[in-house]
Protein backbone atom coordinates (compact mmCIF):
# COMPACT_ATOMS: atom_id res chain seq x y z
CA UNK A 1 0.00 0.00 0.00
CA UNK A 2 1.13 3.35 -0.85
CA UNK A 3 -0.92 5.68 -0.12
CA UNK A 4 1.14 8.70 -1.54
CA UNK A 5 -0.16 7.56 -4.81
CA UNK A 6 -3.25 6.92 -3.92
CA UNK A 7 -3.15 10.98 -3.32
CA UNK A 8 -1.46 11.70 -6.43
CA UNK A 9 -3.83 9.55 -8.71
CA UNK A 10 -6.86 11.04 -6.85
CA UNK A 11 -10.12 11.63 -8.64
CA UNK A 12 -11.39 14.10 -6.06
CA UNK A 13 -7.67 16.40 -5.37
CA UNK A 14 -5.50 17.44 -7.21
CA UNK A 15 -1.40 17.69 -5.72
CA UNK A 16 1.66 19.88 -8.00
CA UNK A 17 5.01 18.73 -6.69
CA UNK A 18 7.43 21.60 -5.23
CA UNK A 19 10.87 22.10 -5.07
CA UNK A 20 10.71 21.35 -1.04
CA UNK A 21 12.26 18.17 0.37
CA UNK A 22 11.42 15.79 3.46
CA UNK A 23 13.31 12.95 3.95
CA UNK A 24 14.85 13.09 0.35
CA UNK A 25 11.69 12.67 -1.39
CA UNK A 26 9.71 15.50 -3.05
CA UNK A 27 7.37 17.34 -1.65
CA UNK A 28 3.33 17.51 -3.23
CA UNK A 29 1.08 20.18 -2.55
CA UNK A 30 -2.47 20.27 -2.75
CA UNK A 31 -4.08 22.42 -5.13
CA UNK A 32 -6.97 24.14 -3.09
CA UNK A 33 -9.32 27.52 -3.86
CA UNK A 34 -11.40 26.84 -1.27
CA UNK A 35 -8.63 27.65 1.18
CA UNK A 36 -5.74 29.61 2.21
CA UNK A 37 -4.42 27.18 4.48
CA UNK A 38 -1.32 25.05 2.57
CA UNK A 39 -1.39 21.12 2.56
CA UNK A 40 1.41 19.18 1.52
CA UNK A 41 2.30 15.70 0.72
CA UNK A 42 5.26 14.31 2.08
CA UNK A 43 6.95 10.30 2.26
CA UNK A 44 9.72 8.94 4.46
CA UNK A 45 10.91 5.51 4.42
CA UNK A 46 11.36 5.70 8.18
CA UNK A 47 9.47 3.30 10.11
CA UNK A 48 6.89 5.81 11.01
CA UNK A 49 6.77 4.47 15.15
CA UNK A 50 10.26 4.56 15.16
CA UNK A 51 10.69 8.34 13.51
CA UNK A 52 12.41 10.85 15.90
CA UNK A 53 13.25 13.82 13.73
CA UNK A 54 11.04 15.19 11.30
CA UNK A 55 14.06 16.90 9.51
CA UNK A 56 12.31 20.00 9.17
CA UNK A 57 15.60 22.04 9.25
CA UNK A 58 16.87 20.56 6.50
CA UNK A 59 13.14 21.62 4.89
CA UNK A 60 11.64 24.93 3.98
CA UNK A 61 8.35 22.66 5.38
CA UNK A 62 7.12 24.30 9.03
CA UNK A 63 3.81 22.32 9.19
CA UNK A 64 1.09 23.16 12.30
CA UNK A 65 -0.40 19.77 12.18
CA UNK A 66 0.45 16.17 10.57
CA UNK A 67 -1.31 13.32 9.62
CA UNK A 68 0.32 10.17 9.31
CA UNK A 69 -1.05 7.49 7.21
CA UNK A 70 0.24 4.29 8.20
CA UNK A 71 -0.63 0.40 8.33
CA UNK A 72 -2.21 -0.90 11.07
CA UNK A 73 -2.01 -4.71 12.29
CA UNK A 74 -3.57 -6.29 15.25
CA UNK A 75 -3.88 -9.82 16.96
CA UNK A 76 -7.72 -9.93 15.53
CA UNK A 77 -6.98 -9.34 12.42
CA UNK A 78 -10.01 -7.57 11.55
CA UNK A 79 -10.63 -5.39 8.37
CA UNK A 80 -10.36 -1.92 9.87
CA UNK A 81 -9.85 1.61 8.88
CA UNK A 82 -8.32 3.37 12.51
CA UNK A 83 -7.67 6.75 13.91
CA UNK A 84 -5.73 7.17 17.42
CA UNK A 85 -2.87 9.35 19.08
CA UNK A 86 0.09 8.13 20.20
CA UNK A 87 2.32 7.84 23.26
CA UNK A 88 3.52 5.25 25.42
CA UNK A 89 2.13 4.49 29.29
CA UNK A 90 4.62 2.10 30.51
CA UNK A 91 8.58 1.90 30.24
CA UNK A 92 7.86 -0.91 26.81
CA UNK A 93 9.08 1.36 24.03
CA UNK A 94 8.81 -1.66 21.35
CA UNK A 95 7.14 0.10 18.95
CA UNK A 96 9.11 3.13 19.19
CA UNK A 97 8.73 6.82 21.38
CA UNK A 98 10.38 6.98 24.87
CA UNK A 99 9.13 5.41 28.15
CA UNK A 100 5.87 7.04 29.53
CA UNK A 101 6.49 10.12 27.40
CA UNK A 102 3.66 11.05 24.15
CA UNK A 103 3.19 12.89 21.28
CA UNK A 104 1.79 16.28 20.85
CA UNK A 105 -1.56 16.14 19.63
CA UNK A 106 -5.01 17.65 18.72
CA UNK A 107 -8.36 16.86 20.09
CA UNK A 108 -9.89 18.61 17.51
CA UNK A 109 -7.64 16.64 14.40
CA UNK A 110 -8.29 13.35 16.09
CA UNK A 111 -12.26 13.62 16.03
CA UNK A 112 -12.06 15.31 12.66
CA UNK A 113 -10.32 12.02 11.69
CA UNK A 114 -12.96 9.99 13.27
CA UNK A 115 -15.81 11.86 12.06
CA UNK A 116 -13.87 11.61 8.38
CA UNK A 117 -14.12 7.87 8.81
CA UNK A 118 -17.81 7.70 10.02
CA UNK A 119 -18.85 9.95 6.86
CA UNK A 120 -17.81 7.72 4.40
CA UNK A 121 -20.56 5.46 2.08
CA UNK A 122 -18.21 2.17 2.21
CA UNK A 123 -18.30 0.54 -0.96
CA UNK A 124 -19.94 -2.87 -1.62
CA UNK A 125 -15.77 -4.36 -1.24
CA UNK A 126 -15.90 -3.16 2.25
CA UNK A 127 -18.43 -2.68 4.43
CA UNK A 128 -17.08 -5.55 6.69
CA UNK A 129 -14.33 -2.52 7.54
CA UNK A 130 -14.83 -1.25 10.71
CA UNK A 131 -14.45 2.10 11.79
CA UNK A 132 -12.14 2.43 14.84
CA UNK A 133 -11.29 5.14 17.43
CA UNK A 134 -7.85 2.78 19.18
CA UNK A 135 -6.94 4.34 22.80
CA UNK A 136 -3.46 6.16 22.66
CA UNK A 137 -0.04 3.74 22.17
CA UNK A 138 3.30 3.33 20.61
CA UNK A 139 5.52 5.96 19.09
CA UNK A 140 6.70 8.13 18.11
CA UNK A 141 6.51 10.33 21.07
CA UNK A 142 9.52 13.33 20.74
CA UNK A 143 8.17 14.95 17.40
CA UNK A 144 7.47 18.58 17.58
CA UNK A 145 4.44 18.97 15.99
CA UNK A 146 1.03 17.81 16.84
CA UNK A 147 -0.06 14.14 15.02
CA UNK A 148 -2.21 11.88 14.64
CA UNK A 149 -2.27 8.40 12.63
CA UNK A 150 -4.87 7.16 10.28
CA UNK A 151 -4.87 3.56 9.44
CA UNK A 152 -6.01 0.51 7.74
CA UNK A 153 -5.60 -2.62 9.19
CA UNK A 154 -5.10 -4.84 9.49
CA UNK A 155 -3.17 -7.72 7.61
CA UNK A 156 -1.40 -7.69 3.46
CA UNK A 157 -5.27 -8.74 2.22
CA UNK A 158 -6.70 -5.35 3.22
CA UNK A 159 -3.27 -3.26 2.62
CA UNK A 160 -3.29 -4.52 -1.30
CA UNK A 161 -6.90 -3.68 -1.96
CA UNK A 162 -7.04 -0.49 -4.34
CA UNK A 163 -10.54 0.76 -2.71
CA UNK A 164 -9.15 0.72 0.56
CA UNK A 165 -5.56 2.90 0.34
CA UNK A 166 -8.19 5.38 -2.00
CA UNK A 167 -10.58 5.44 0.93
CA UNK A 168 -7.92 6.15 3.65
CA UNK A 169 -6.26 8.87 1.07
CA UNK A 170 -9.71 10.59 0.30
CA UNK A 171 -10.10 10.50 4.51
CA UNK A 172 -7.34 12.08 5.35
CA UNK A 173 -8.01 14.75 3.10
CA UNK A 174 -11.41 15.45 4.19
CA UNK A 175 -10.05 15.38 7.95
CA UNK A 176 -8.02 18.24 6.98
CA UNK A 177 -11.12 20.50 6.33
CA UNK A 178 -13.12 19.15 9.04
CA UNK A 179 -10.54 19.89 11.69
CA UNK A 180 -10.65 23.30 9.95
CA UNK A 181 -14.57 24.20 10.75
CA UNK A 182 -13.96 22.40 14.33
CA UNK A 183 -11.51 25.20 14.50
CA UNK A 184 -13.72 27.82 13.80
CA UNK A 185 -16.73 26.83 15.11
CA UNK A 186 -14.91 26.51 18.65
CA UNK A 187 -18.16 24.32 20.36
CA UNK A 188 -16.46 20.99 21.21
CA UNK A 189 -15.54 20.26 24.86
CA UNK A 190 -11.97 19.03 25.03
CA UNK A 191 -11.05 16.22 27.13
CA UNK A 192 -8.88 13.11 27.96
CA UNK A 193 -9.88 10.11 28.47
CA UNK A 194 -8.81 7.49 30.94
CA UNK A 195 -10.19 3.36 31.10
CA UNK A 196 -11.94 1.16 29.04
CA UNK A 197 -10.45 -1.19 26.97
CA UNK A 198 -8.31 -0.98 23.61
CA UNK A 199 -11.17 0.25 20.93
CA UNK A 200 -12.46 2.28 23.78
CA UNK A 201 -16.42 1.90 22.68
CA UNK A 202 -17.70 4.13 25.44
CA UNK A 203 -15.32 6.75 24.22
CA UNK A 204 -16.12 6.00 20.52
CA UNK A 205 -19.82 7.05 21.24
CA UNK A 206 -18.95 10.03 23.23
CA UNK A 207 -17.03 11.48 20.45
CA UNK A 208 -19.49 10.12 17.93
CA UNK A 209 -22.36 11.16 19.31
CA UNK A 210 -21.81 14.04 21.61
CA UNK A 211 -19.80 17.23 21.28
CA UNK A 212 -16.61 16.15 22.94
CA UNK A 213 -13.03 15.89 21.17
CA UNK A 214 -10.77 13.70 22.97
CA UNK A 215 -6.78 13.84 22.71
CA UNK A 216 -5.10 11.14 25.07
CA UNK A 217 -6.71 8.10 26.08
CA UNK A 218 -5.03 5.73 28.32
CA UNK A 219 -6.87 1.98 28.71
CA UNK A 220 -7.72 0.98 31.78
CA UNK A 221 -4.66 -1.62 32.06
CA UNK A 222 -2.29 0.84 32.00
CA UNK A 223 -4.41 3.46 34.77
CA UNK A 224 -1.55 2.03 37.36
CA UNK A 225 0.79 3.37 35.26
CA UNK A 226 -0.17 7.18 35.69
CA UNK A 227 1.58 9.40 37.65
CA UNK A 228 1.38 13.27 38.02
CA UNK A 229 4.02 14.35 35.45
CA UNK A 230 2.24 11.88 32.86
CA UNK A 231 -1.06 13.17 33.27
CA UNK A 232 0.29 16.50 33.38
CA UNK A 233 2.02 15.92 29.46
CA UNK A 234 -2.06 15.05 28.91
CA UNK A 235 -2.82 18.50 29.84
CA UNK A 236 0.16 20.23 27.83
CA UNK A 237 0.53 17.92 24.77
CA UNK A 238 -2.95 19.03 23.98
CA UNK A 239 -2.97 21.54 21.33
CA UNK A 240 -6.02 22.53 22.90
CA UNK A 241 -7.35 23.64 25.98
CA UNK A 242 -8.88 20.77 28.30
CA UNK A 243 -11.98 21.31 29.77
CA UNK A 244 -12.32 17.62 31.01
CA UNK A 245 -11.16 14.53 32.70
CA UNK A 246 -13.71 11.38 31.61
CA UNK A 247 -13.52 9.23 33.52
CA UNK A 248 -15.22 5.09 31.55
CA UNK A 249 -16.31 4.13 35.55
CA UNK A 250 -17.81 0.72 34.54
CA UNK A 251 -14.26 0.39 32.58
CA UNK A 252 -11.87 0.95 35.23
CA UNK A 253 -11.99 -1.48 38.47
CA UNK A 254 -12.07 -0.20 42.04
CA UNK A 255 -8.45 -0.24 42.34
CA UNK A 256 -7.61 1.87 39.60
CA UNK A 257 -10.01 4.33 40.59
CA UNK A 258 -8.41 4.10 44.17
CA UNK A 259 -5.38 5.64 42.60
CA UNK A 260 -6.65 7.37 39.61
CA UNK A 261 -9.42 10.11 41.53
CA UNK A 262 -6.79 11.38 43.70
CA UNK A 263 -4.55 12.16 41.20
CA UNK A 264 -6.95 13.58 38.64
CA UNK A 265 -8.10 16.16 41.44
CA UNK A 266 -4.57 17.33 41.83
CA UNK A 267 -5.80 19.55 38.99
CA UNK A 268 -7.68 22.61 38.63
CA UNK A 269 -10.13 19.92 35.71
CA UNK A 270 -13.52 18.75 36.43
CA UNK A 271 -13.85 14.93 36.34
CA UNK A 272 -16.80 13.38 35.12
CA UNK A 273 -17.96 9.79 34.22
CA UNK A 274 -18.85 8.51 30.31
CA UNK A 275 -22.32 8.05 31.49
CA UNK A 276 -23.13 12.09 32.56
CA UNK A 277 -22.78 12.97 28.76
């Protein structure tokens, strides 16, 4: 799957290639009148978990935001198109970042991803997708822009089909404008998220359904793993300014809340539970 070309042989936009650079490859940009904002195309051979340096000083690039379109493969194996944040809870760094450290990010990009997906008409090829909002994990964590990563999982069979990578590419450009009028309409809450399990479903409906945009979301298996300083990168790695802690209470066991309540109130952000929205 490459998606760059599913961009560049796109019915729908249309990209002119510069004379920038990233990573040694050229740089595309999209050809917009309905915008002044720029939006440019860019491909690194870099494992994209594993990337610590976007380079941009050897680029006349200074993007606000990135999107990065990626693979996605998971024990289930199920046909998926996936949007998430990343960052690591615990010391593993397998899949690239540093130990309990994540990205920057934007609540507002990540549900204008989601909402991106949830748009679509799925052709007739793949409506046994599904359409996945994945709780915040692996790297890369020390970039200095805000990202998030759009995916399609999640084994070869689904990577090679043509519908798919043109799906994901046509995505990713509508997220672009729909983060845009989140931006300007200003009426989401912003919040992080804390519980629940991988695909975070009680999240997934909050952000479907209500007007909340979440950044961070950290499962409930790694709620032991929180300390001040790492919900406190929550707060700043936002883009955004948080207006709440949600708490999934049927999603996190007594225990975790035992340790997680106290050290939510250590900050001036009102906590509430999935089940108030």
């Amino acid at each position: 799957m490459n998606i760059r070309d599913k961009f560049l042989n796109s019915k729908v936009y249309d990209f002119d290639e510069t004379n920038f650079m990233w990573h040694e490859n050229p740089i595309f940009k999209l050809k917009a009148e309905f915008t002044e904002n720029e939006v440019f195309l860019g491909l690194t051979k870099d494992p994209l978990i594993f990337l610590n340096d976007l380079k941009l000083d050897k680029s006349e690039l200074n993007p606000d935001l990135l999107i990065f379109a990626s693979r996605h493969t998971s024990k289930t194996a199920r046909p998926a198109f996936l949007v998430h944040t990343t960052g690591n809870w615990s010391e593993n760094v397998d899949f690239g970042g540093d130990p309990q450290d994540l990205s920057k990010t934007s609540a507002l990009l990540h549900r204008a991803g989601f909402f991106s997906l949830i748009e679509q008409e799925l052709p007739p090829q793949l409506t046994d997708f599904s359409l996945d909002i994945e709780v915040t994990h692996h790297g890369p964590t020390q970039l200095e822009k805000p990202l998030i990563f759009m995916e399609l999982g999640s084994r070869k069979e689904e990577w090679i089909i043509d519908n798919a990578g043109e799906l994901l590419a046509k995505v990713i450009s509508k997220t672009i404008f729909k983060y845009l009028e989140f931006a300007e309409n200003k009426s989401e809450l912003i919040c992080l998220g804390f519980g629940g399990t991988h695909y975070a479903p009680n999240f997934h409906r909050l952000i479907r359904d209500k007007n909340v945009a979440m950044s961070f979301i950290c499962p409930k298996y790694y709620v032991q793993q929180l300390d001040k300083d790492l919900v406190e990168k929550m707060v700043d790695n936002t883009l955004e300014k948080v207006d709440y802690f949600i708490v999934d209470w049927k999603g996190t066991n007594s225990n975790d809340k035992k340790h997680l309540i106290p050290l939510l109130e250590e900050f001036e952000i009102p906590i509430k539970k999935t089940k108030e929205f």
